[in-house]
PDB file of N, CA and C in Angstrom:
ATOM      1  N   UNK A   1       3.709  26.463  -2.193  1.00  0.00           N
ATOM      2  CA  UNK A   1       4.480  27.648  -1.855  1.00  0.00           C
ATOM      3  C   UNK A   1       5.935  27.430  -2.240  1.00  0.00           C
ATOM      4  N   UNK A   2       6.784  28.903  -2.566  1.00  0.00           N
ATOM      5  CA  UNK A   2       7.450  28.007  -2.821  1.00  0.00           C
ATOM      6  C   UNK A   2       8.840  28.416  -1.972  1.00  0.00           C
ATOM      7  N   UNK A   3      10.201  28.095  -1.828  1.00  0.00           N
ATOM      8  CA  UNK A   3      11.266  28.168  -0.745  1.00  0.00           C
ATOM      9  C   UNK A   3      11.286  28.852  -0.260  1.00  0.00           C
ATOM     10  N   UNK A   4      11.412  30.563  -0.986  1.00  0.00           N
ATOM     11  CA  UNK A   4      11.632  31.954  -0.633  1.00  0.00           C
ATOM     12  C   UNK A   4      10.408  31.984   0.073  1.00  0.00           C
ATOM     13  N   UNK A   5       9.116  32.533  -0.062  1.00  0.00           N
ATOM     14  CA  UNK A   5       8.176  32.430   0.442  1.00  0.00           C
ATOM     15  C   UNK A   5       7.980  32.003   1.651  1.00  0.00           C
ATOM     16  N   UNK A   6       8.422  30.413   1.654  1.00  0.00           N
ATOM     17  CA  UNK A   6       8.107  29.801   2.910  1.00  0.00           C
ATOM     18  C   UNK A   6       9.635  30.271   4.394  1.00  0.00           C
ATOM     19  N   UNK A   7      10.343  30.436   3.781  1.00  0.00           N
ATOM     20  CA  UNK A   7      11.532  31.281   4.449  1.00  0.00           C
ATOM     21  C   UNK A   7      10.864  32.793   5.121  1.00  0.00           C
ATOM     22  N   UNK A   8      10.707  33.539   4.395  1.00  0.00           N
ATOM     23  CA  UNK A   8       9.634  34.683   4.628  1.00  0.00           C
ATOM     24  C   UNK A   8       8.603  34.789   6.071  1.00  0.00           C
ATOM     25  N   UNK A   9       7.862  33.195   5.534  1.00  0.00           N
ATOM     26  CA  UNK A   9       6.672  33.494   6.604  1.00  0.00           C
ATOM     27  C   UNK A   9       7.670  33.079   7.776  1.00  0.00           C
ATOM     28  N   UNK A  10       8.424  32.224   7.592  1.00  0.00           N
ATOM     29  CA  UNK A  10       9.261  31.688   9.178  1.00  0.00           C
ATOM     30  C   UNK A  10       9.741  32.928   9.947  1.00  0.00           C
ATOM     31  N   UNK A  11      10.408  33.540   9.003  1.00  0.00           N
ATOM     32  CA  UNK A  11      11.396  34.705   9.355  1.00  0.00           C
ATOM     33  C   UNK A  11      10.181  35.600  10.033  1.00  0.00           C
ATOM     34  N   UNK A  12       9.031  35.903   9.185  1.00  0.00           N
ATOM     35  CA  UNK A  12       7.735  36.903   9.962  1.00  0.00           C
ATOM     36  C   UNK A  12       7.268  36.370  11.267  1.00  0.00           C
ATOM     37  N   UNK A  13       7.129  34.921  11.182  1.00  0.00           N
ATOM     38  CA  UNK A  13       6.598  34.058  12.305  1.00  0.00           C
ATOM     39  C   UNK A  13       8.154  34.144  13.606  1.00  0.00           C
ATOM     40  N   UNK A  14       8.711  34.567  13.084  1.00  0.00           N
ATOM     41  CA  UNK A  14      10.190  34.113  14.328  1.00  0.00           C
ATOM     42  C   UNK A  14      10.134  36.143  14.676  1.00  0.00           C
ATOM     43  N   UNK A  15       9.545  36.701  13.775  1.00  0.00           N
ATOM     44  CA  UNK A  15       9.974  38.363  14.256  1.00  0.00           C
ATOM     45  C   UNK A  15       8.985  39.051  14.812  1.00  0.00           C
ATOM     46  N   UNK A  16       8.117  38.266  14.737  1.00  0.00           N
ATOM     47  CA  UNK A  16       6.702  38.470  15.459  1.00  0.00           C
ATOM     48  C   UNK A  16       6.233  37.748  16.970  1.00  0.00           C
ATOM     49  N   UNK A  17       6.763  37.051  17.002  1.00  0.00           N
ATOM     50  CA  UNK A  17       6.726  36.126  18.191  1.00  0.00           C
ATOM     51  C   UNK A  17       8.019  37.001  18.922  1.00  0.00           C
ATOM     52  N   UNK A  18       9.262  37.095  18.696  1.00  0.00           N
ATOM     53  CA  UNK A  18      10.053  38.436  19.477  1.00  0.00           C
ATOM     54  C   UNK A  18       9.192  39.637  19.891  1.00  0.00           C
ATOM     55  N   UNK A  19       8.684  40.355  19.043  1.00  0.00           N
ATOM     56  CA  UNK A  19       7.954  41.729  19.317  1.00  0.00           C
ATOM     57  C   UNK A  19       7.059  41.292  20.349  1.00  0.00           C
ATOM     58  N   UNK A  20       6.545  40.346  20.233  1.00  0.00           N
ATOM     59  CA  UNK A  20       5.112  40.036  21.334  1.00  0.00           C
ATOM     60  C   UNK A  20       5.821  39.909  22.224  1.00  0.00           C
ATOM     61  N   UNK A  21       6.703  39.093  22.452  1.00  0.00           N
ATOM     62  CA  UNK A  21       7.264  38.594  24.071  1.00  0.00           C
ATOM     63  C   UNK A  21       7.842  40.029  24.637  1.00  0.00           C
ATOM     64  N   UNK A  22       8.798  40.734  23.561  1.00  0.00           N
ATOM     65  CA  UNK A  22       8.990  41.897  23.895  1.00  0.00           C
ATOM     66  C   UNK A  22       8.706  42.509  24.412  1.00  0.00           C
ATOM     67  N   UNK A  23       7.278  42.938  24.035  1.00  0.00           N
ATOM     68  CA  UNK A  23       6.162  43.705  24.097  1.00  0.00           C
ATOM     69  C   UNK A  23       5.872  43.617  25.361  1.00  0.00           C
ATOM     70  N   UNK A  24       5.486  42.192  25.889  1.00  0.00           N
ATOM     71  CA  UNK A  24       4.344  41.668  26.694  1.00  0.00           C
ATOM     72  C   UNK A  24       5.814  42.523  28.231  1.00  0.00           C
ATOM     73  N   UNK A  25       7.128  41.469  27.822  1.00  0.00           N
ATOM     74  CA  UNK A  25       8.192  42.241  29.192  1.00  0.00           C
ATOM     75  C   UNK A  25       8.000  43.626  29.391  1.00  0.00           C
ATOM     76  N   UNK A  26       8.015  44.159  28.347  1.00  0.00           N
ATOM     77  CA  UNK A  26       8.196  45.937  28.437  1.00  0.00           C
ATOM     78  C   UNK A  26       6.478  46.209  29.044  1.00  0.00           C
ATOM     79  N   UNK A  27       5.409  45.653  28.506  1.00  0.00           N
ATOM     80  CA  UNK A  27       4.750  46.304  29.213  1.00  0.00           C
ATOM     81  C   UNK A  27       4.725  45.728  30.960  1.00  0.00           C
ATOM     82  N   UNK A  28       4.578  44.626  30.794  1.00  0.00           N
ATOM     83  CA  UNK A  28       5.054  44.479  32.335  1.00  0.00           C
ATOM     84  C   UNK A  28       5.911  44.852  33.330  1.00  0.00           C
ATOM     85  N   UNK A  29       7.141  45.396  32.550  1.00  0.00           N
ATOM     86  CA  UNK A  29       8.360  46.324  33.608  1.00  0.00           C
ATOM     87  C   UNK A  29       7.463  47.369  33.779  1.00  0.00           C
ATOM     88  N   UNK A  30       6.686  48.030  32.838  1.00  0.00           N
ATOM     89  CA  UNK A  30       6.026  49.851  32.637  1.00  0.00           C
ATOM     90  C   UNK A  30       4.838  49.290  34.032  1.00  0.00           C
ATOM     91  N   UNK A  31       4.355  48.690  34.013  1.00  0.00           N
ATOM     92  CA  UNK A  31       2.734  48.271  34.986  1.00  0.00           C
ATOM     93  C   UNK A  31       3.253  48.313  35.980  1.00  0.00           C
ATOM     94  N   UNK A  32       4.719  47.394  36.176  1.00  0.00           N
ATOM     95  CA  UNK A  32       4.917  47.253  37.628  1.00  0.00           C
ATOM     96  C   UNK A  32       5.583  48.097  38.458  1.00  0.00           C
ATOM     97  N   UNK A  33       6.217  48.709  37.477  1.00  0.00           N
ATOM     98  CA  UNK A  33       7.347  50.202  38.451  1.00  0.00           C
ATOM     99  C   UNK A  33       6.681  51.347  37.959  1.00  0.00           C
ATOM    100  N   UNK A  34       5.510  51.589  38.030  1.00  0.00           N
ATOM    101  CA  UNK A  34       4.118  52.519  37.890  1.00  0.00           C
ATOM    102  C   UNK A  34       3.957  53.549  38.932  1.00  0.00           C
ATOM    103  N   UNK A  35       4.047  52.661  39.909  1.00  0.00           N
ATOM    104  CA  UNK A  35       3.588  53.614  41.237  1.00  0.00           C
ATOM    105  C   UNK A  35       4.627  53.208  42.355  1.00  0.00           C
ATOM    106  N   UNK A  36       6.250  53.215  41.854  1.00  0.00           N
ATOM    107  CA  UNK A  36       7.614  52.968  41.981  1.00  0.00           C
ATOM    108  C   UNK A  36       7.858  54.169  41.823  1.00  0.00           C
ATOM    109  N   UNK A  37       7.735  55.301  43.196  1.00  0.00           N
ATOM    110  CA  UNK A  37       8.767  56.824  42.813  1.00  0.00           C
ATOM    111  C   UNK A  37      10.264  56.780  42.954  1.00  0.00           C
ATOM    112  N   UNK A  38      10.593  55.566  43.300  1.00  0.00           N
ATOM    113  CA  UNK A  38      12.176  55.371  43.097  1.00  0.00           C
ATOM    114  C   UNK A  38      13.020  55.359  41.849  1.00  0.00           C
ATOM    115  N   UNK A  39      11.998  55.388  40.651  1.00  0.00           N
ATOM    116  CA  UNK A  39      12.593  54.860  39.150  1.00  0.00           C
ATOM    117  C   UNK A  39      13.209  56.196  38.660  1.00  0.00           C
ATOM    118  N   UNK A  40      14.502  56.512  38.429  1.00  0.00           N
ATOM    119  CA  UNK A  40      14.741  57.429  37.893  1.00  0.00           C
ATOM    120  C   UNK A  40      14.897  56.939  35.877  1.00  0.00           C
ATOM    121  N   UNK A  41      14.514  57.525  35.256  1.00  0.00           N
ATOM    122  CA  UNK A  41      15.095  57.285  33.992  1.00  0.00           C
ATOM    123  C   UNK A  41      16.345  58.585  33.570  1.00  0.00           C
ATOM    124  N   UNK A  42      17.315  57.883  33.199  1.00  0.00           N
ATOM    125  CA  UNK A  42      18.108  58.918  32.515  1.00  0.00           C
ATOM    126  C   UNK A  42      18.480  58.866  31.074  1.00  0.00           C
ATOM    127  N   UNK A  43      17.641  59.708  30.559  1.00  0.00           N
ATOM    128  CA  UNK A  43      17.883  59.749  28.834  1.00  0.00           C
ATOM    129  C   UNK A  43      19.094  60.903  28.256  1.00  0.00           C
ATOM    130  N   UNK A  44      19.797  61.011  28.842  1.00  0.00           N
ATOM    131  CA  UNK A  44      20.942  62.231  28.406  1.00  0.00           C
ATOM    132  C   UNK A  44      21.814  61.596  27.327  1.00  0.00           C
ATOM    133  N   UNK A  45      22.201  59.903  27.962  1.00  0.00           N
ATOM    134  CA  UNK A  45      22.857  59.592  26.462  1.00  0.00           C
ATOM    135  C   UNK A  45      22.258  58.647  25.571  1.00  0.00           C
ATOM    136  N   UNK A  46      21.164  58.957  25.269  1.00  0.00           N
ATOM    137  CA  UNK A  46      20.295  57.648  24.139  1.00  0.00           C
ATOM    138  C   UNK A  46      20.697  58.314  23.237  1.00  0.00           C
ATOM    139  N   UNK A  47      20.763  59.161  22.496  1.00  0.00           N
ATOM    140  CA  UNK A  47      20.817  60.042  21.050  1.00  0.00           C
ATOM    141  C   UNK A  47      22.380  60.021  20.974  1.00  0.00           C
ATOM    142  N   UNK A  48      23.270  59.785  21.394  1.00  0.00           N
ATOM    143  CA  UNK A  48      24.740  59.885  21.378  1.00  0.00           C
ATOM    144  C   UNK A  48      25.226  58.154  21.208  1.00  0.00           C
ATOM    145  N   UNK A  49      24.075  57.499  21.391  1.00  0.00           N
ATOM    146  CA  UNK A  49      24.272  55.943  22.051  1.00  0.00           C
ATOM    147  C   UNK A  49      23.924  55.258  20.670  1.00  0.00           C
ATOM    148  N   UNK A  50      22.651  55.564  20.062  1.00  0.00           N
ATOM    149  CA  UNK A  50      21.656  55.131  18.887  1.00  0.00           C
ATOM    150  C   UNK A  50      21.294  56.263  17.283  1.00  0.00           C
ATOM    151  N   UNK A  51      22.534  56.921  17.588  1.00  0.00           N
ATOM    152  CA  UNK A  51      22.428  57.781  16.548  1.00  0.00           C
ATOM    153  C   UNK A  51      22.717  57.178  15.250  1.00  0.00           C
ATOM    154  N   UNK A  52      23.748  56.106  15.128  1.00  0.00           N
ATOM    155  CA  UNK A  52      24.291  55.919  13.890  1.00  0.00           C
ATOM    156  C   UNK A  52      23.516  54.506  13.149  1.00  0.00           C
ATOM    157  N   UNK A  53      23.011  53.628  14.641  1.00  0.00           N
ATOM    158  CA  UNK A  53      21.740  52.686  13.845  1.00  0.00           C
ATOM    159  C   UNK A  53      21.002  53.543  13.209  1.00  0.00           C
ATOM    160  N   UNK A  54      20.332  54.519  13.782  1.00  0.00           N
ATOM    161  CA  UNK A  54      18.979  55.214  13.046  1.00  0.00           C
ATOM    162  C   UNK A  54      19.448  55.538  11.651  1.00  0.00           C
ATOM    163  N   UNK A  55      20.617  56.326  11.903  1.00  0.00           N
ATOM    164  CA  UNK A  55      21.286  56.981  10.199  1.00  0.00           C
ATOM    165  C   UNK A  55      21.146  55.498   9.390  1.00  0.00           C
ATOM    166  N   UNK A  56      21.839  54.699  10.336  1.00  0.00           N
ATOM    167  CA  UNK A  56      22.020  53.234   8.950  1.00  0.00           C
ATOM    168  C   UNK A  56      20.671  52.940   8.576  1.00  0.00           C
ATOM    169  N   UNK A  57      20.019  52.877   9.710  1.00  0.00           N
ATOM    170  CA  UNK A  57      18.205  52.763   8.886  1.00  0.00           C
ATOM    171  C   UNK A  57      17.529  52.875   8.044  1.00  0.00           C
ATOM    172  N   UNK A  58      17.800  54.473   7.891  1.00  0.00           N
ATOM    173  CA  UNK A  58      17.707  55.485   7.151  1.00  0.00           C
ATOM    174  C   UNK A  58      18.430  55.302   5.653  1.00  0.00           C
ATOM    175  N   UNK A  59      19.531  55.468   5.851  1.00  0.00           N
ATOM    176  CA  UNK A  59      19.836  55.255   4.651  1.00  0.00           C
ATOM    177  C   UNK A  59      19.673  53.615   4.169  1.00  0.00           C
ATOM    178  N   UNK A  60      19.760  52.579   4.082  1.00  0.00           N
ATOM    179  CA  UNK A  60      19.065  51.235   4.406  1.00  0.00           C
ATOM    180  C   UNK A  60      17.925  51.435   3.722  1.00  0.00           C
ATOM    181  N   UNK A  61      17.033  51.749   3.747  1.00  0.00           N
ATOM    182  CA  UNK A  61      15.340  52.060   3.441  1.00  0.00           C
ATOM    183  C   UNK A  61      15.537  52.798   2.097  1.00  0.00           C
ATOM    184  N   UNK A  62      16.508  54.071   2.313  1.00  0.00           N
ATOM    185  CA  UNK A  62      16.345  54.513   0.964  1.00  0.00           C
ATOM    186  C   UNK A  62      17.069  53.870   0.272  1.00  0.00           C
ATOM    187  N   UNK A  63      17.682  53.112  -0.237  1.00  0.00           N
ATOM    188  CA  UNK A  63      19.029  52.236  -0.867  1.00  0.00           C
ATOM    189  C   UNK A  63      17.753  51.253  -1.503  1.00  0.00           C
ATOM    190  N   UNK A  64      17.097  50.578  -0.332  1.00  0.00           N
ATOM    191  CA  UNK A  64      16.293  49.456  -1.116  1.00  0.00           C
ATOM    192  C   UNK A  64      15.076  50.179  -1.877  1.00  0.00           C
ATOM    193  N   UNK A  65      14.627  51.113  -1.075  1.00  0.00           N
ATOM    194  CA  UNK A  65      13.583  51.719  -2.321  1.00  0.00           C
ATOM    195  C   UNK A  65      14.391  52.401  -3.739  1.00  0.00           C
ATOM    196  N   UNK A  66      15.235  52.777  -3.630  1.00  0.00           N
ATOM    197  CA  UNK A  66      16.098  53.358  -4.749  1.00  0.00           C
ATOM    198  C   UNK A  66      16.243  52.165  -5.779  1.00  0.00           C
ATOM    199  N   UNK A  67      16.633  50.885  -4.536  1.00  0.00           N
ATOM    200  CA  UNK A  67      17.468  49.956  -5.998  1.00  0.00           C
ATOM    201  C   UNK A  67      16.184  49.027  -6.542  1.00  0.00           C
ATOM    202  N   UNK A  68      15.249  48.931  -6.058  1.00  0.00           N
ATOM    203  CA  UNK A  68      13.728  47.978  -6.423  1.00  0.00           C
ATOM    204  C   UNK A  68      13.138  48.166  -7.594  1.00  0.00           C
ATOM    205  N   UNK A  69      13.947  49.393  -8.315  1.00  0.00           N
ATOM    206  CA  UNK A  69      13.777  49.755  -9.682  1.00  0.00           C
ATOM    207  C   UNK A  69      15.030  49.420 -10.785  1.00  0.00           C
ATOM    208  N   UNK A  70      15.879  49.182 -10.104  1.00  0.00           N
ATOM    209  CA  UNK A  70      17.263  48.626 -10.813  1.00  0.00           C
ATOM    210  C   UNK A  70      17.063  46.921 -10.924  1.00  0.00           C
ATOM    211  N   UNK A  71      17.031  46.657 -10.051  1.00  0.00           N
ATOM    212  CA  UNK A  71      17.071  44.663  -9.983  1.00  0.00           C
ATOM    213  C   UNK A  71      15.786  44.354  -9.491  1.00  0.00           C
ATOM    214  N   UNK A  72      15.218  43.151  -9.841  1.00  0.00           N
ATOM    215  CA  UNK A  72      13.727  42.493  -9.940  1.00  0.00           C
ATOM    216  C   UNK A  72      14.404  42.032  -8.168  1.00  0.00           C
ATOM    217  N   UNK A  73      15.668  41.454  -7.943  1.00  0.00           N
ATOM    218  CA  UNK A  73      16.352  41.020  -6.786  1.00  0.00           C
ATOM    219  C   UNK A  73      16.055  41.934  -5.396  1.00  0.00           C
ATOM    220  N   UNK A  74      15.525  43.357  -5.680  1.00  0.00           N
ATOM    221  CA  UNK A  74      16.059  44.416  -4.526  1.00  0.00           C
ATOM    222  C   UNK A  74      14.546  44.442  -4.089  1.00  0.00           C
ATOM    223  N   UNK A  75      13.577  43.609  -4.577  1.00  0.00           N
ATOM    224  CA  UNK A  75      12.065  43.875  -4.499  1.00  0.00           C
ATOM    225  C   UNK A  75      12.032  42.694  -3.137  1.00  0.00           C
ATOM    226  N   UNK A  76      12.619  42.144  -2.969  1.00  0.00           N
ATOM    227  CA  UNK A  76      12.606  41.201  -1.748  1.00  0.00           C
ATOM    228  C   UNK A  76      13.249  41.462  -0.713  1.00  0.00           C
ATOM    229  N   UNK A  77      14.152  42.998  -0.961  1.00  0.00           N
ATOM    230  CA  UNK A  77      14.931  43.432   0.310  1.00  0.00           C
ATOM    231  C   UNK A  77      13.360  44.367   0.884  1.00  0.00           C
ATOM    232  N   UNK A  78      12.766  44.917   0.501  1.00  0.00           N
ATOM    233  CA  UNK A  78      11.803  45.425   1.309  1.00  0.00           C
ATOM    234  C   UNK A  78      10.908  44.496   2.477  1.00  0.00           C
ATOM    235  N   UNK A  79      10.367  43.791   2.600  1.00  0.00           N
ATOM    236  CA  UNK A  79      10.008  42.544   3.388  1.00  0.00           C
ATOM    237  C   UNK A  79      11.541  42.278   3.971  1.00  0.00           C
ATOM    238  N   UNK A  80      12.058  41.905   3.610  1.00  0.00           N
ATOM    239  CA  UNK A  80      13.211  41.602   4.874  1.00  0.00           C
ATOM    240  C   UNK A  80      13.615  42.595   5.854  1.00  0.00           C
ATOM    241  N   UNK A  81      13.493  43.769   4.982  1.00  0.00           N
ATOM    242  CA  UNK A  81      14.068  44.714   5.895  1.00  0.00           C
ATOM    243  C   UNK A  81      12.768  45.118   7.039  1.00  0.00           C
ATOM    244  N   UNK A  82      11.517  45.207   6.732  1.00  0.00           N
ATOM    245  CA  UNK A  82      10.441  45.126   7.534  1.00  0.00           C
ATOM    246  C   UNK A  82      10.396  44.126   8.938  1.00  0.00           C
ATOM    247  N   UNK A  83      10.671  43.365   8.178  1.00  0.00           N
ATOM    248  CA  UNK A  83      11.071  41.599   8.977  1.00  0.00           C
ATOM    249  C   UNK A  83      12.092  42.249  10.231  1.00  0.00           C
ATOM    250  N   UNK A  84      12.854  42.405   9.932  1.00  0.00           N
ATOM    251  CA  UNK A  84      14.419  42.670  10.419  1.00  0.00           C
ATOM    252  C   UNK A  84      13.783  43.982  11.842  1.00  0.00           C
ATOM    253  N   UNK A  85      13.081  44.429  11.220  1.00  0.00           N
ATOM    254  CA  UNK A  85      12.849  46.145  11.743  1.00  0.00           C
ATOM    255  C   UNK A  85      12.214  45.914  13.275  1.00  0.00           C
ATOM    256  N   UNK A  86      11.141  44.771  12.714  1.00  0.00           N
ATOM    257  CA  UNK A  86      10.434  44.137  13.686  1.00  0.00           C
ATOM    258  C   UNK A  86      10.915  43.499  14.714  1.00  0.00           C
ATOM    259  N   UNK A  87      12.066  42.510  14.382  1.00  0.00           N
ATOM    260  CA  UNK A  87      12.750  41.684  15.287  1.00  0.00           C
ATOM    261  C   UNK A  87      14.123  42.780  15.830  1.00  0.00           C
ATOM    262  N   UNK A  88      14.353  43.486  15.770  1.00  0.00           N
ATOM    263  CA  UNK A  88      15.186  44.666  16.645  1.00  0.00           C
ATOM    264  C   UNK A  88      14.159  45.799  17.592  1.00  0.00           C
ATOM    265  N   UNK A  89      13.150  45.649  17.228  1.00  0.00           N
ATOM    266  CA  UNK A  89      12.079  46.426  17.729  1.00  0.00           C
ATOM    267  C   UNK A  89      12.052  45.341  19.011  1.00  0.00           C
ATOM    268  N   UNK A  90      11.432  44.187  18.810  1.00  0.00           N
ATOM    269  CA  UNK A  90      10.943  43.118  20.004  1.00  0.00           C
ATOM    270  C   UNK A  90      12.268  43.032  21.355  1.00  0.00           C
ATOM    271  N   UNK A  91      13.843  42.699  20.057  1.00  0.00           N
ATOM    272  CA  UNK A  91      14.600  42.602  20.624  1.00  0.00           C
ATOM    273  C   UNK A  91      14.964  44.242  21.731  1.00  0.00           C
ATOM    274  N   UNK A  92      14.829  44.949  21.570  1.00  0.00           N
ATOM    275  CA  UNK A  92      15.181  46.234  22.249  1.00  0.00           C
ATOM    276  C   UNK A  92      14.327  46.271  23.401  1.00  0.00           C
ATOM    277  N   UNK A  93      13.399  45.415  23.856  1.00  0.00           N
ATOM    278  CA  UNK A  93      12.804  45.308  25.116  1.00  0.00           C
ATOM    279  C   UNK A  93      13.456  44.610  25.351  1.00  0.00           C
ATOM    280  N   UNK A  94      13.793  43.445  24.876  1.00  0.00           N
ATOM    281  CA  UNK A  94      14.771  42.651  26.561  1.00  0.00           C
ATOM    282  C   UNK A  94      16.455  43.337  26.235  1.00  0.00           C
ATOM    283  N   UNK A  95      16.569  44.251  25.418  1.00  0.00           N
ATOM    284  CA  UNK A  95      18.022  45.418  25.919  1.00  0.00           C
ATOM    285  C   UNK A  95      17.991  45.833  26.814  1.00  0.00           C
ATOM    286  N   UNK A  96      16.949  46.359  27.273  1.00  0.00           N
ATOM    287  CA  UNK A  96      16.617  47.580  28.176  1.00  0.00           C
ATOM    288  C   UNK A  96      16.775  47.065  29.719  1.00  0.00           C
ATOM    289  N   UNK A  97      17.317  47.433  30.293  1.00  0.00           N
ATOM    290  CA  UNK A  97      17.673  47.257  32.268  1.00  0.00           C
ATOM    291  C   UNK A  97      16.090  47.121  32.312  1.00  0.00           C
ATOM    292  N   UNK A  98      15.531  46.241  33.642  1.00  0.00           N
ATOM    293  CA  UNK A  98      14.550  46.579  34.217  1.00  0.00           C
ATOM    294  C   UNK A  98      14.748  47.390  34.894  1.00  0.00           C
ATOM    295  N   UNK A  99      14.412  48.933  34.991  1.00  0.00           N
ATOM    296  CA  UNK A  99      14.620  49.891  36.297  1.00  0.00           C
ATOM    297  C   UNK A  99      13.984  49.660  37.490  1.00  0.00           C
ATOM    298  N   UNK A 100      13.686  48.599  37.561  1.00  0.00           N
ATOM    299  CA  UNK A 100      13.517  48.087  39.342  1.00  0.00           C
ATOM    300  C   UNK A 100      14.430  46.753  40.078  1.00  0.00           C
ATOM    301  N   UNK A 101      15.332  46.329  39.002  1.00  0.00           N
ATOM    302  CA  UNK A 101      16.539  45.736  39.688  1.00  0.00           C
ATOM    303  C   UNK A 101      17.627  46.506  39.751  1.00  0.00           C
ATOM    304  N   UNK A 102      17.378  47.962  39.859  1.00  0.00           N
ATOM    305  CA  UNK A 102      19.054  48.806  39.452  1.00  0.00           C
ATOM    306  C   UNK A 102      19.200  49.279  41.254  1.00  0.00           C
ATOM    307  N   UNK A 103      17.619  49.055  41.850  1.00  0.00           N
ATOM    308  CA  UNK A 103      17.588  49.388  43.436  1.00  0.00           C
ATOM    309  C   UNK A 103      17.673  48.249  44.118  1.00  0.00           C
TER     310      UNK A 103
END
């Protein structure tokens, strides 16, 4: 195998192991404050909060599909950016308050 490659699987193996643990907290906060009528959620400012990651996303995605036809180089930003997508995904469960230590 060879450097790049083996960089790759680490980076998949390190963004995948986030999402799971992620995963596993978030579903365990959701199971346990289930039948918790104390949990209020307030979503009034998420879209005012996470608007301009999403835009960068967005444009991000189209930039590397745009340039993957310009440089043989921009064909390896797709996998990273997948990579990347994943490990902010995992990471955004342990962002999140548990809403049963806010009582």
């Amino acid at each position: 195998m060879s450097p790049l490659v083996l960089v790759f699987v680490l980076l998949g193996a390190l963004a995948t192991a986030l999402f799971v643990a992620g995963y596993v907290r978030g579903a365990r906060i959701a199971l346990a404050s289930y039948d918790d009528a104390t949990v209020e959620v307030d979503d009034s400012g998420d879209i005012k909060t996470y608007w301009w990651p999403i835009a960068l996303a967005v444009v991000a995605a189209t930039a590397i599909v745009a340039l993957a036809g310009v440089h043989p180089l921009f064909i390896y930003a797709g996998p990273l950016l997948a990579i990347v997508t994943a490990a902010a995904n995992g990471a955004a469960f342990f962002l999140d308050d548990d809403p049963r230590s806010a009582t």
